[in-house]
PDB file of N, CA and C in Angstrom:
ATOM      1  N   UNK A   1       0.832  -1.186   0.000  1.00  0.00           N
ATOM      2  CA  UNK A   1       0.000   0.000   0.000  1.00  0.00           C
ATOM      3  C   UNK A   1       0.873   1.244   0.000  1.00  0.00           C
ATOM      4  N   UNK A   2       0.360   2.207  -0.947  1.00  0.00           N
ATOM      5  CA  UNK A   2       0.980   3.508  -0.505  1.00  0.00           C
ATOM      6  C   UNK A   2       1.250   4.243   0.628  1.00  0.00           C
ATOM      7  N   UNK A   3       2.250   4.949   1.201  1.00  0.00           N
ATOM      8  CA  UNK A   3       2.393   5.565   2.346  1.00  0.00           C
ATOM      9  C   UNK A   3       2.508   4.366   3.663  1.00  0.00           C
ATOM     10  N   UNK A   4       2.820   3.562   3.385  1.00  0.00           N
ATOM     11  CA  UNK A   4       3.558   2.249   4.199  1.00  0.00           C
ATOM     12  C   UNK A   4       5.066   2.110   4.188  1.00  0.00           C
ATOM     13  N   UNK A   5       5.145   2.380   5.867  1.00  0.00           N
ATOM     14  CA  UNK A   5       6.632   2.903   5.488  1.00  0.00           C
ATOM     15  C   UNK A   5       7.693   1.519   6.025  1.00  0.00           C
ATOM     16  N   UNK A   6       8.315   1.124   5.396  1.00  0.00           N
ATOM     17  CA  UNK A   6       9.003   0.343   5.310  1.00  0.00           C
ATOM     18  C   UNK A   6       9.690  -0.120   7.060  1.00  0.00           C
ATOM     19  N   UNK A   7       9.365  -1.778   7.447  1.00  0.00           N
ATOM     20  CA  UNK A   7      10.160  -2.083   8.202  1.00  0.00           C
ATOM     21  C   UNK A   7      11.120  -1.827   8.676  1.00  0.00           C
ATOM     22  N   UNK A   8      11.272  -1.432   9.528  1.00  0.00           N
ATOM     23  CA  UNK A   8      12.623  -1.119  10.356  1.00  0.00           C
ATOM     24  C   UNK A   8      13.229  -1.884  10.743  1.00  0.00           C
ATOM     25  N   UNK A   9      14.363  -2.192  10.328  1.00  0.00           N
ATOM     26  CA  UNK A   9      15.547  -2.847  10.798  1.00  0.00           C
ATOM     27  C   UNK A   9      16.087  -3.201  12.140  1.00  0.00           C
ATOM     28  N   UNK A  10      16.382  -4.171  12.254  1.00  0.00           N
ATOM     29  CA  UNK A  10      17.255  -3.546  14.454  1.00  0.00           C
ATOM     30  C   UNK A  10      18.525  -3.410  13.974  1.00  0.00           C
ATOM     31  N   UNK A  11      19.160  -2.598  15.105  1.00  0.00           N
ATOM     32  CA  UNK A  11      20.572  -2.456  15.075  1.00  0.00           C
ATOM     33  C   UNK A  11      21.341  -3.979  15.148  1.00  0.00           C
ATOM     34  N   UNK A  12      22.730  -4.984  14.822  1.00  0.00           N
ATOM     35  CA  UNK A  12      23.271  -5.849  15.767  1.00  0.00           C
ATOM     36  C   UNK A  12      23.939  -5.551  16.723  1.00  0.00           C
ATOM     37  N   UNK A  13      23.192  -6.337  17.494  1.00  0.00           N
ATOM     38  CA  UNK A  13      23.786  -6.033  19.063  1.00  0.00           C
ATOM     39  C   UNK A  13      25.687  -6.615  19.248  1.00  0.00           C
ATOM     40  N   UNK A  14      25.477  -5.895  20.151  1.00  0.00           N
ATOM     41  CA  UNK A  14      27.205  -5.877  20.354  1.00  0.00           C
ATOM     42  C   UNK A  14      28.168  -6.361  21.637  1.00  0.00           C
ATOM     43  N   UNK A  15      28.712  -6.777  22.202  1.00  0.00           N
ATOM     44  CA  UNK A  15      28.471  -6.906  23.644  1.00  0.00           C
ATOM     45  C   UNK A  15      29.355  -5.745  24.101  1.00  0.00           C
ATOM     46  N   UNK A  16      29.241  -5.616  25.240  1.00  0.00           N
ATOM     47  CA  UNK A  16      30.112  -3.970  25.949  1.00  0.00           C
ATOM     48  C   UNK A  16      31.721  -4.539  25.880  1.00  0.00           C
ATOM     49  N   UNK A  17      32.069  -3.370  25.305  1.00  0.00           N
ATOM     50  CA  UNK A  17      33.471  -3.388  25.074  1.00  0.00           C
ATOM     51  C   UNK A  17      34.058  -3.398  23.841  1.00  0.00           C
ATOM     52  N   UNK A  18      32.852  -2.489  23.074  1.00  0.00           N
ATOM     53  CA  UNK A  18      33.665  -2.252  21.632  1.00  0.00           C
ATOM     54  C   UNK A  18      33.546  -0.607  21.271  1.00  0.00           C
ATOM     55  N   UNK A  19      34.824  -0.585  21.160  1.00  0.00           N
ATOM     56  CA  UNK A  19      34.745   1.084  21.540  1.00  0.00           C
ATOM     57  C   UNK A  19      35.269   1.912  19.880  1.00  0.00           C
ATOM     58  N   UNK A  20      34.581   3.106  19.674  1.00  0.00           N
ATOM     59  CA  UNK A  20      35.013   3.824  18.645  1.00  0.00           C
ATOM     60  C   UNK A  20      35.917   4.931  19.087  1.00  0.00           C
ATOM     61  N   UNK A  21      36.882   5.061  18.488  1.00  0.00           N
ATOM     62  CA  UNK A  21      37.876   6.394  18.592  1.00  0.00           C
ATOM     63  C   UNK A  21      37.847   7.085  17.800  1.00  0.00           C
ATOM     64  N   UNK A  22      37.596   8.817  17.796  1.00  0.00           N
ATOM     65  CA  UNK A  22      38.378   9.788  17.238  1.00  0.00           C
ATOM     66  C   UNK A  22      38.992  10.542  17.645  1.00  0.00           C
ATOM     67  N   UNK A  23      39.040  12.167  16.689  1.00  0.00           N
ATOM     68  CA  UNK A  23      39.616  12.841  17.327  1.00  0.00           C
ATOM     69  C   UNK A  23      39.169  14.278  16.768  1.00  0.00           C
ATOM     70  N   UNK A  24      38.878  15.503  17.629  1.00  0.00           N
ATOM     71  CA  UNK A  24      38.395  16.082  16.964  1.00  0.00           C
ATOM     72  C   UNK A  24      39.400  17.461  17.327  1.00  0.00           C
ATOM     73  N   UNK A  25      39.407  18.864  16.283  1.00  0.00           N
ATOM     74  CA  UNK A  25      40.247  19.886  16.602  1.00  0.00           C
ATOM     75  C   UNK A  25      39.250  20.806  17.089  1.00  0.00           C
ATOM     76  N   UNK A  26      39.938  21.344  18.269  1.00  0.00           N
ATOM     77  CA  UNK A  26      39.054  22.405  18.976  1.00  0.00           C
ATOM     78  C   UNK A  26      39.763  23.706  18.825  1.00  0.00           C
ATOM     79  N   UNK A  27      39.284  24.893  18.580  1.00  0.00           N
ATOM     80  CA  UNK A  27      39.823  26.012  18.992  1.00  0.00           C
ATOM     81  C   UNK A  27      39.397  26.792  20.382  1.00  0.00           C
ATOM     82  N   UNK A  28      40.589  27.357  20.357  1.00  0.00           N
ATOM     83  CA  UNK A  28      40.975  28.297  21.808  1.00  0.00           C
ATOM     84  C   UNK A  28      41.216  29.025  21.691  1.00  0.00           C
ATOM     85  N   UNK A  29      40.869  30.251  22.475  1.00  0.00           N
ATOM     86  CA  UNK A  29      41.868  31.441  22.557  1.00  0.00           C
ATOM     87  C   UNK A  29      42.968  31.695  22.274  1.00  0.00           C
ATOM     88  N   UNK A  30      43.770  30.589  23.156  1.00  0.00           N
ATOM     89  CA  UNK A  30      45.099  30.600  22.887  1.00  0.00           C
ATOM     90  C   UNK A  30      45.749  29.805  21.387  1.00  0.00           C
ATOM     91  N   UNK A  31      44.521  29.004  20.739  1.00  0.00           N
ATOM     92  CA  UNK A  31      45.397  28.261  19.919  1.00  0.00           C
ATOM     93  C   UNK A  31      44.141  27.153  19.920  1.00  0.00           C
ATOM     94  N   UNK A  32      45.101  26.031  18.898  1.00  0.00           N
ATOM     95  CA  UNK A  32      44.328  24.823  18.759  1.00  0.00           C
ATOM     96  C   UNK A  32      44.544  23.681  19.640  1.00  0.00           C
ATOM     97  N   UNK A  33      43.755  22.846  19.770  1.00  0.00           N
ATOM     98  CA  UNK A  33      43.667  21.421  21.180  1.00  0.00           C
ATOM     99  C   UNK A  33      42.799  20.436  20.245  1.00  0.00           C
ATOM    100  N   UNK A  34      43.397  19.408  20.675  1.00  0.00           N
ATOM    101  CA  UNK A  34      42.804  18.153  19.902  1.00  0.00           C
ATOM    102  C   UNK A  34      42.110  17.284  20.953  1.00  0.00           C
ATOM    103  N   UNK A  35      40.886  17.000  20.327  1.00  0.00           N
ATOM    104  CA  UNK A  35      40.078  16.355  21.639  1.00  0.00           C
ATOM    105  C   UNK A  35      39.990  14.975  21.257  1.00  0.00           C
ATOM    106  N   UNK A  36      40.476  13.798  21.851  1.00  0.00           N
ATOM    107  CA  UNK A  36      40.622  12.698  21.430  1.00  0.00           C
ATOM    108  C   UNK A  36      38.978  11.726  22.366  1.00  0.00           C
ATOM    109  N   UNK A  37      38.422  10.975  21.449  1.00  0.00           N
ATOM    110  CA  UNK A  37      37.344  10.772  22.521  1.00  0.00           C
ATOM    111  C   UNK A  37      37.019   8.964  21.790  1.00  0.00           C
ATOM    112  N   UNK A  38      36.640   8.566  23.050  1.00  0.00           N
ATOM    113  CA  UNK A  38      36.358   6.635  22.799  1.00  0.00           C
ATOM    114  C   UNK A  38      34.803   6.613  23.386  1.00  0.00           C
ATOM    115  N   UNK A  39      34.390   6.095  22.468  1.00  0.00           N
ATOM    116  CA  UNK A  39      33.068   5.801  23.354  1.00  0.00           C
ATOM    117  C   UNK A  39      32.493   4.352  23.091  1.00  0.00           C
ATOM    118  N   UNK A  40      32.546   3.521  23.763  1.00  0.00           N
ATOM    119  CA  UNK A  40      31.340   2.294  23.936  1.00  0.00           C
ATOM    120  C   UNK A  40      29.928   2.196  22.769  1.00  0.00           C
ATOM    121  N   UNK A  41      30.662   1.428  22.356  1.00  0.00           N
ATOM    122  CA  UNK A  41      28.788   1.095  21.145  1.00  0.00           C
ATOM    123  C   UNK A  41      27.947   0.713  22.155  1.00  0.00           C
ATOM    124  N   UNK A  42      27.761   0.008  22.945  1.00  0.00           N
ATOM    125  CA  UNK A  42      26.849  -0.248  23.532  1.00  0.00           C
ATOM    126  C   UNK A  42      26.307   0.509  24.747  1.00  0.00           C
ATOM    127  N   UNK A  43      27.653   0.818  25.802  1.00  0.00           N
ATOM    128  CA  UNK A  43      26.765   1.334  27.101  1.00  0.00           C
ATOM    129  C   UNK A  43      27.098   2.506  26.946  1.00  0.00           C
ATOM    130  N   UNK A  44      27.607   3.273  25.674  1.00  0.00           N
ATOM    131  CA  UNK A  44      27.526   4.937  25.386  1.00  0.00           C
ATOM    132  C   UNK A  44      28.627   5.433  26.704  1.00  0.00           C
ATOM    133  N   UNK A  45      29.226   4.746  27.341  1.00  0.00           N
ATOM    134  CA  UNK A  45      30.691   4.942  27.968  1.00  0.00           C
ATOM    135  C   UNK A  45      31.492   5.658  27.435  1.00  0.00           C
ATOM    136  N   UNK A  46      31.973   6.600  27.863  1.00  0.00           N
ATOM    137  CA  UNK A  46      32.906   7.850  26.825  1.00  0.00           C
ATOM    138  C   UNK A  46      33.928   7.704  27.598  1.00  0.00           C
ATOM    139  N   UNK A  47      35.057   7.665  27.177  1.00  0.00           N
ATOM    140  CA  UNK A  47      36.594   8.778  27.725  1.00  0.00           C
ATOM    141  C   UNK A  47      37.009   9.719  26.504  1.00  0.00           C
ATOM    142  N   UNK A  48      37.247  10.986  27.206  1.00  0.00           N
ATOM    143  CA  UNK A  48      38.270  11.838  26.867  1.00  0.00           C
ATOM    144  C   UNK A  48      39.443  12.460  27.291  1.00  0.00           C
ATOM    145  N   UNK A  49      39.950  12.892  26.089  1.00  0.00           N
ATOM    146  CA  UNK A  49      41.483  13.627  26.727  1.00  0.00           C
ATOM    147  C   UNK A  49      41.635  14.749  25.817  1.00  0.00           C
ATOM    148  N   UNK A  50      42.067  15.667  26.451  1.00  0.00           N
ATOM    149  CA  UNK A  50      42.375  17.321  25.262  1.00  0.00           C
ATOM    150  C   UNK A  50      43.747  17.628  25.210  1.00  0.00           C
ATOM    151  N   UNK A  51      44.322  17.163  24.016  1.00  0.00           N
ATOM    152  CA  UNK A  51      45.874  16.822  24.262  1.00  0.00           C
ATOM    153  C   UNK A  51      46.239  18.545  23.514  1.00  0.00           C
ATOM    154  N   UNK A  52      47.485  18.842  23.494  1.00  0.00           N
ATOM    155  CA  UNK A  52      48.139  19.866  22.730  1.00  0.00           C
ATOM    156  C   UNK A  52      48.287  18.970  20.971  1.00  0.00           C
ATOM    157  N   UNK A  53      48.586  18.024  20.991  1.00  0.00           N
ATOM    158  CA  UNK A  53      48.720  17.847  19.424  1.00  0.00           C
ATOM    159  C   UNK A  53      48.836  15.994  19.645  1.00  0.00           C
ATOM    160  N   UNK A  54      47.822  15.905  18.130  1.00  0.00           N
ATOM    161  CA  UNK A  54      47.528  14.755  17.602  1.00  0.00           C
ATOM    162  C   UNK A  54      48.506  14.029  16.947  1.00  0.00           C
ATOM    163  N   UNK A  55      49.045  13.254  17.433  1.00  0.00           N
ATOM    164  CA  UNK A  55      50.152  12.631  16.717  1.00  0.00           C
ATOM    165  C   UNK A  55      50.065  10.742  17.275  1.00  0.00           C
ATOM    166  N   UNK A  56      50.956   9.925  16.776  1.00  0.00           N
ATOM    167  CA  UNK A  56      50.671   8.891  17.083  1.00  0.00           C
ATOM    168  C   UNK A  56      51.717   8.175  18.572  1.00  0.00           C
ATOM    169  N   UNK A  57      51.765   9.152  18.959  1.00  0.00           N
ATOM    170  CA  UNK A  57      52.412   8.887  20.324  1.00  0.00           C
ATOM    171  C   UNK A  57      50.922   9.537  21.504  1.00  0.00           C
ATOM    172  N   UNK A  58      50.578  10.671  21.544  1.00  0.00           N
ATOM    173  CA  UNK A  58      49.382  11.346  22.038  1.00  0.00           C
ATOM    174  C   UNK A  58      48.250  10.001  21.772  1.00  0.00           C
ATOM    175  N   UNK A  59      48.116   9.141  20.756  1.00  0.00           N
ATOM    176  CA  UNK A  59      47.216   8.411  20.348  1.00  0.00           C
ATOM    177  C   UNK A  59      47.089   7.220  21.080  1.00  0.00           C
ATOM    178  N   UNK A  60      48.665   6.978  21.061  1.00  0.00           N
ATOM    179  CA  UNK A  60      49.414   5.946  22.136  1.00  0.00           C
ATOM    180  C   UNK A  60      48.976   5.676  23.627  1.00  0.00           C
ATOM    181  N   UNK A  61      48.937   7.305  23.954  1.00  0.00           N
ATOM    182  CA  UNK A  61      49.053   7.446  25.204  1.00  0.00           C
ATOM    183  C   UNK A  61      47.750   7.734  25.788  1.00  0.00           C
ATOM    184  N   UNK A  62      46.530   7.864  24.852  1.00  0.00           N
ATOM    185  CA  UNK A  62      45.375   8.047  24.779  1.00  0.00           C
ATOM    186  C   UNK A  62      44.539   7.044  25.445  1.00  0.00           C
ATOM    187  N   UNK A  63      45.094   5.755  24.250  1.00  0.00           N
ATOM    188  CA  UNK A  63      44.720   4.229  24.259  1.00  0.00           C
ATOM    189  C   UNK A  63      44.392   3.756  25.736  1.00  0.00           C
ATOM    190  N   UNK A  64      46.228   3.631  26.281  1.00  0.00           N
ATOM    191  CA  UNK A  64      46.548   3.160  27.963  1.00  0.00           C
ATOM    192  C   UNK A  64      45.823   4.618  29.020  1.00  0.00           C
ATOM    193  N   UNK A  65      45.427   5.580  28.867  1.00  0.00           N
ATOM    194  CA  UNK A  65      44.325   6.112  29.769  1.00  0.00           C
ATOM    195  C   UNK A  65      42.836   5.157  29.673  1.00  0.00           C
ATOM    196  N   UNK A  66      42.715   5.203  28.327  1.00  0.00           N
ATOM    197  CA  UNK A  66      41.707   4.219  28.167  1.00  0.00           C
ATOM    198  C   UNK A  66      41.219   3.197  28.777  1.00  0.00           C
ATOM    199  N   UNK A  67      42.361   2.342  29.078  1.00  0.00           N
ATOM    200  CA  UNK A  67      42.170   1.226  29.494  1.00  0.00           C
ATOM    201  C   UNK A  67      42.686   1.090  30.615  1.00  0.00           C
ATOM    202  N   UNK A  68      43.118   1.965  31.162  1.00  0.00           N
ATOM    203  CA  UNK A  68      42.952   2.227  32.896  1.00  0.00           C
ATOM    204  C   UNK A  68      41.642   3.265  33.037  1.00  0.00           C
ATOM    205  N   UNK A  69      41.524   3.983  32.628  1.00  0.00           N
ATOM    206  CA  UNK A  69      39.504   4.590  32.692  1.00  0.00           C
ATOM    207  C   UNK A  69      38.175   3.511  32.437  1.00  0.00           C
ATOM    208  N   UNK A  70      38.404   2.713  31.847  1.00  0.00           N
ATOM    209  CA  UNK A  70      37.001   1.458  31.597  1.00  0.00           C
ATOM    210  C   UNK A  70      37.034   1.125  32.509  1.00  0.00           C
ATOM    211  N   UNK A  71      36.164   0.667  33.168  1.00  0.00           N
ATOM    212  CA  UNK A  71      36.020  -0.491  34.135  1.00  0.00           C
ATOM    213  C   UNK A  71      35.972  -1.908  33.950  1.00  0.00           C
ATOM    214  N   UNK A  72      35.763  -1.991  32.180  1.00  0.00           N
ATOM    215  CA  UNK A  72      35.651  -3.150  32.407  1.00  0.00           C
ATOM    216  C   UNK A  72      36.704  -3.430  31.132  1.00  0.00           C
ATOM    217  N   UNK A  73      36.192  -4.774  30.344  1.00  0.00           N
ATOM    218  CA  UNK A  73      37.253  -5.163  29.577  1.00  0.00           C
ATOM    219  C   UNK A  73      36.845  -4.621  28.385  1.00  0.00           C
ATOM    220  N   UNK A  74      37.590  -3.873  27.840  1.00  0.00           N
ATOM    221  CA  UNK A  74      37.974  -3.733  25.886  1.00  0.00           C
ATOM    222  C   UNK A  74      38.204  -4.350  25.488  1.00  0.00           C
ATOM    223  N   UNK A  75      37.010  -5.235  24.342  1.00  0.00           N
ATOM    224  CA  UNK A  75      37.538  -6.692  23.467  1.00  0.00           C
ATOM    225  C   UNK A  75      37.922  -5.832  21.660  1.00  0.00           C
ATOM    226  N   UNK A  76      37.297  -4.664  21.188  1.00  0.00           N
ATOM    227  CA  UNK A  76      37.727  -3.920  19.890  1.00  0.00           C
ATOM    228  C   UNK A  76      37.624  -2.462  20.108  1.00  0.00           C
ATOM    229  N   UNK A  77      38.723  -2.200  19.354  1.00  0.00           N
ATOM    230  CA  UNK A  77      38.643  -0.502  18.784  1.00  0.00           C
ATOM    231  C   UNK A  77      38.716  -0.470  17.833  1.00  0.00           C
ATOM    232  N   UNK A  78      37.805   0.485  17.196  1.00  0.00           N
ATOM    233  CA  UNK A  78      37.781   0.867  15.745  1.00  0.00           C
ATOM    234  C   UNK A  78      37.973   2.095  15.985  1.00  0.00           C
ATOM    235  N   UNK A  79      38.488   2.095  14.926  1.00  0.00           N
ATOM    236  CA  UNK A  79      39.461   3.922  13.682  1.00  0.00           C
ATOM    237  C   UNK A  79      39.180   4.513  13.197  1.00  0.00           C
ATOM    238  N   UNK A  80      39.578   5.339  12.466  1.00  0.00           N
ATOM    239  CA  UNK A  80      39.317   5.808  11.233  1.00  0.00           C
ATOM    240  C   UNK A  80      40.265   5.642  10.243  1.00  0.00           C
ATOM    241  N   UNK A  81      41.287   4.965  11.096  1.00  0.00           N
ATOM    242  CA  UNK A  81      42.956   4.964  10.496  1.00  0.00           C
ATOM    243  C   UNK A  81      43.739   6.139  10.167  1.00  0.00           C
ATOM    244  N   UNK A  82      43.178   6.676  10.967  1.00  0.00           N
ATOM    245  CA  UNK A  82      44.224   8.018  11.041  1.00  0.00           C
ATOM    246  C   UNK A  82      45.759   7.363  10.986  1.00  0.00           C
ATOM    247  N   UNK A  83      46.547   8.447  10.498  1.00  0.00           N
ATOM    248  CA  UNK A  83      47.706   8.631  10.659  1.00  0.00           C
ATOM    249  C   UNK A  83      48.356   8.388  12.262  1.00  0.00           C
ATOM    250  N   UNK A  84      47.295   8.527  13.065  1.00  0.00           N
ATOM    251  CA  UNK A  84      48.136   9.099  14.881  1.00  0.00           C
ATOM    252  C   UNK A  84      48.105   7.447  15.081  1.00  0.00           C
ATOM    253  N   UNK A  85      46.709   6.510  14.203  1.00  0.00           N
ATOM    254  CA  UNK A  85      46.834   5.188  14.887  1.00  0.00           C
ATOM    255  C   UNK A  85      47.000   4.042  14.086  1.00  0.00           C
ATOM    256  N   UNK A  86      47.745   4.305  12.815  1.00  0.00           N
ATOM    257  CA  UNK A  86      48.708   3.333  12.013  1.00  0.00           C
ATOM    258  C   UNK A  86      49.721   3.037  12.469  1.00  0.00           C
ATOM    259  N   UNK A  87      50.628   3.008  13.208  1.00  0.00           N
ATOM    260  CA  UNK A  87      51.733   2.643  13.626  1.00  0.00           C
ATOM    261  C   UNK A  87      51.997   2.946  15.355  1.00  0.00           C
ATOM    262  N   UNK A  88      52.487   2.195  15.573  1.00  0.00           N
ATOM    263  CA  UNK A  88      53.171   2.598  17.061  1.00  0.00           C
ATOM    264  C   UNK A  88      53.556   3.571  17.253  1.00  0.00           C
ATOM    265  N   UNK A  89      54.115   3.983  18.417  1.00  0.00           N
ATOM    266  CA  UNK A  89      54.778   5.527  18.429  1.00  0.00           C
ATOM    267  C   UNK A  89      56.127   5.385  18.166  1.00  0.00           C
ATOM    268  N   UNK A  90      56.461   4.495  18.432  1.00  0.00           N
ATOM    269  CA  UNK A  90      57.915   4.236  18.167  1.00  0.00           C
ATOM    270  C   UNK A  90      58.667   3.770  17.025  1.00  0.00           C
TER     271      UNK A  90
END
């Protein structure tokens, strides 16, 4: 029938502990700050950090706040594959 609007889909469920990372540029007064942020697909759990500059050591060091801030266990992170989180810092 016309104006029947199509089934809705469900999301797949996920179990807690799959977290998305970016990173976003903020301006300041003084200048620019990069806001690096993880959040939980499922229980919408956020960490952040507002570093001076995005690089893949800051990204590094992002990660291990991370995972001393969860409470619980991180089984995936997804990217965007930035540059800061292709390679190690080292």
């Amino acid at each position: 029938m016309e104006g029947d609007k199509p089934k809705r889909s469900k999301f797949k469920r996920y179990p807690i502990g799959f977290f998305h990372i970016d990173i976003a540029e903020v301006q300041t007064a003084e200048g620019k700050l990069f806001l690096f942020v993880g959040i939980d697909r499922t229980s919408k759990f956020a960490v952040t950090q507002l570093v001076e500059k995005a690089d893949r050591k800051t990204a590094w060091e992002f990660l291990q706040h991370m995972l001393e801030a969860v409470p619980y266990q991180i089984h995936t992170v997804l990217t965007d594959n930035g540059i800061q989180f292709a390679e190690q810092p080292w």
